[in-house]
C-alpha atoms as a PDB file:
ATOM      1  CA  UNK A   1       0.000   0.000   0.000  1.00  0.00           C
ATOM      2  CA  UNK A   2       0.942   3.693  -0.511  1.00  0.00           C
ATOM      3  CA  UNK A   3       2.171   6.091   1.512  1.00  0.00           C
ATOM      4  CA  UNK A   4       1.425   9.480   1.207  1.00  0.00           C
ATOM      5  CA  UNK A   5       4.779  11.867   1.262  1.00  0.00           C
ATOM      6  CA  UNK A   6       6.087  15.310   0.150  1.00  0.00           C
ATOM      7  CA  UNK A   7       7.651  14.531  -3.498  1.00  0.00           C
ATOM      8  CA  UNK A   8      11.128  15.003  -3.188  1.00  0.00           C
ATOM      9  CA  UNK A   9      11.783  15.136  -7.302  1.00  0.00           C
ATOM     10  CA  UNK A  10       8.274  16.669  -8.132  1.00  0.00           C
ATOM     11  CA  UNK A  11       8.390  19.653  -5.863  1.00  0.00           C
ATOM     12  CA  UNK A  12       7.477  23.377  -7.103  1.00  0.00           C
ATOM     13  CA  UNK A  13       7.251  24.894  -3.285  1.00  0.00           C
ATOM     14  CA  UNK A  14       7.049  22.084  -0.607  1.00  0.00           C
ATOM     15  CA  UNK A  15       6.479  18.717  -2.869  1.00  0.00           C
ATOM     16  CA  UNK A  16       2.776  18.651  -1.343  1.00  0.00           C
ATOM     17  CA  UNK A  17       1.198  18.304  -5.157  1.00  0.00           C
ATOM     18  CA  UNK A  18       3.642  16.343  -6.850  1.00  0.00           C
ATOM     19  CA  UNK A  19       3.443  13.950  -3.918  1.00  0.00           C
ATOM     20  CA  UNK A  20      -0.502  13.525  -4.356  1.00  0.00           C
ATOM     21  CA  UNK A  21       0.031  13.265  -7.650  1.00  0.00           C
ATOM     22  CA  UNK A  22       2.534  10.167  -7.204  1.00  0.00           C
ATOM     23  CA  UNK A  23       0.299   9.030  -4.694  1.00  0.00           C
ATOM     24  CA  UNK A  24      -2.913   8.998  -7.325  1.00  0.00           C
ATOM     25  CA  UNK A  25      -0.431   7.691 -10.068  1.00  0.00           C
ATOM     26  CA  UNK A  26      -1.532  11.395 -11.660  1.00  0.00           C
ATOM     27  CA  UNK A  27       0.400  13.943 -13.369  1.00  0.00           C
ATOM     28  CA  UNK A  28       1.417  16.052 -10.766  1.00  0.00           C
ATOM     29  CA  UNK A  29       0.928  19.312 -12.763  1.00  0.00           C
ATOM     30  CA  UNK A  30      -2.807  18.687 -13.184  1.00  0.00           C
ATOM     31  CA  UNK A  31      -2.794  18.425  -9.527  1.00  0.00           C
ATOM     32  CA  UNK A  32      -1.217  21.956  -9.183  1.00  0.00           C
ATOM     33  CA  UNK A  33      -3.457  23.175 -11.884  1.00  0.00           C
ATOM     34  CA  UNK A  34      -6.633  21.962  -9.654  1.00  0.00           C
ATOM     35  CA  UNK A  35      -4.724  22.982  -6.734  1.00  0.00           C
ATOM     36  CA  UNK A  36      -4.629  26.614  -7.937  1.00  0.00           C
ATOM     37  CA  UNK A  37      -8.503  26.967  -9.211  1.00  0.00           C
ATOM     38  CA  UNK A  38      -9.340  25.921  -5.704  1.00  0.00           C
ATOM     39  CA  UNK A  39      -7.139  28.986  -3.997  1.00  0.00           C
ATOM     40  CA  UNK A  40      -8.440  31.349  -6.784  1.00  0.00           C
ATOM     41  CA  UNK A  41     -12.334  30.153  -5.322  1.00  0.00           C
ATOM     42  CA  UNK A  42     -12.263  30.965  -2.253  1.00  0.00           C
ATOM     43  CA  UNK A  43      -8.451  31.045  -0.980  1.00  0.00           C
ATOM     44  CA  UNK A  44      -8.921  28.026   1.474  1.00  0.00           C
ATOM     45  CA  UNK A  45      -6.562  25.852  -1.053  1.00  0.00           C
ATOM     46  CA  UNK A  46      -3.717  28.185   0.033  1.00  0.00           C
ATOM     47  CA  UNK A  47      -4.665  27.407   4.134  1.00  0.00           C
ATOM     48  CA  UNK A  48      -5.419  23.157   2.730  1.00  0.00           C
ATOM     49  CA  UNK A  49      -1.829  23.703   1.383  1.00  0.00           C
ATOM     50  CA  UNK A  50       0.050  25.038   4.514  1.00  0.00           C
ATOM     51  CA  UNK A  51      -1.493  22.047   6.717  1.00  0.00           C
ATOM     52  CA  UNK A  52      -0.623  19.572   4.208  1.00  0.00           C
ATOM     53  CA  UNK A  53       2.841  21.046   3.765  1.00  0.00           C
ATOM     54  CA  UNK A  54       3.031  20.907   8.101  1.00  0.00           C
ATOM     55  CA  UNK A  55       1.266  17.234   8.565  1.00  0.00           C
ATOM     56  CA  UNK A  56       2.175  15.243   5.256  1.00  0.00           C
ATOM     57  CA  UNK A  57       6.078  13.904   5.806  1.00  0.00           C
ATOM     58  CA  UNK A  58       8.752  14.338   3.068  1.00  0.00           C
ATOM     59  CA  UNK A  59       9.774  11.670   1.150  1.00  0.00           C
ATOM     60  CA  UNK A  60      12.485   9.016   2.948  1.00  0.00           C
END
């Protein structure tokens, strides 16, 4: 089974997308792109990002 981490190769800021996007087998750009529409919404993507950045470990 998967484990969810912090991309270590696929990392823009903190590795939080390209490490869901590993973790869905997805490219991790569409996951940015997504990631982004949901900030420009309503701005809770940017707050979603900073926990997941705090609580989701980097990448052994």
């Amino acid at each position: 089974m998967n484990k969810l981490y912090r991309s270590r190769k696929n990392r823009m800021i903190a590795g939080v997308c390209g490490g869901i996007g590993e973790y869905f087998d997805i490219d991790p750009t569409l996951v940015r792109l997504l990631w982004v529409l949901f900030s420009l919404s309503g701005g809770a993507g940017i707050v979603a990002y900073i926990i997941a950045w705090i609580i989701v470990p980097e990448e052994p």
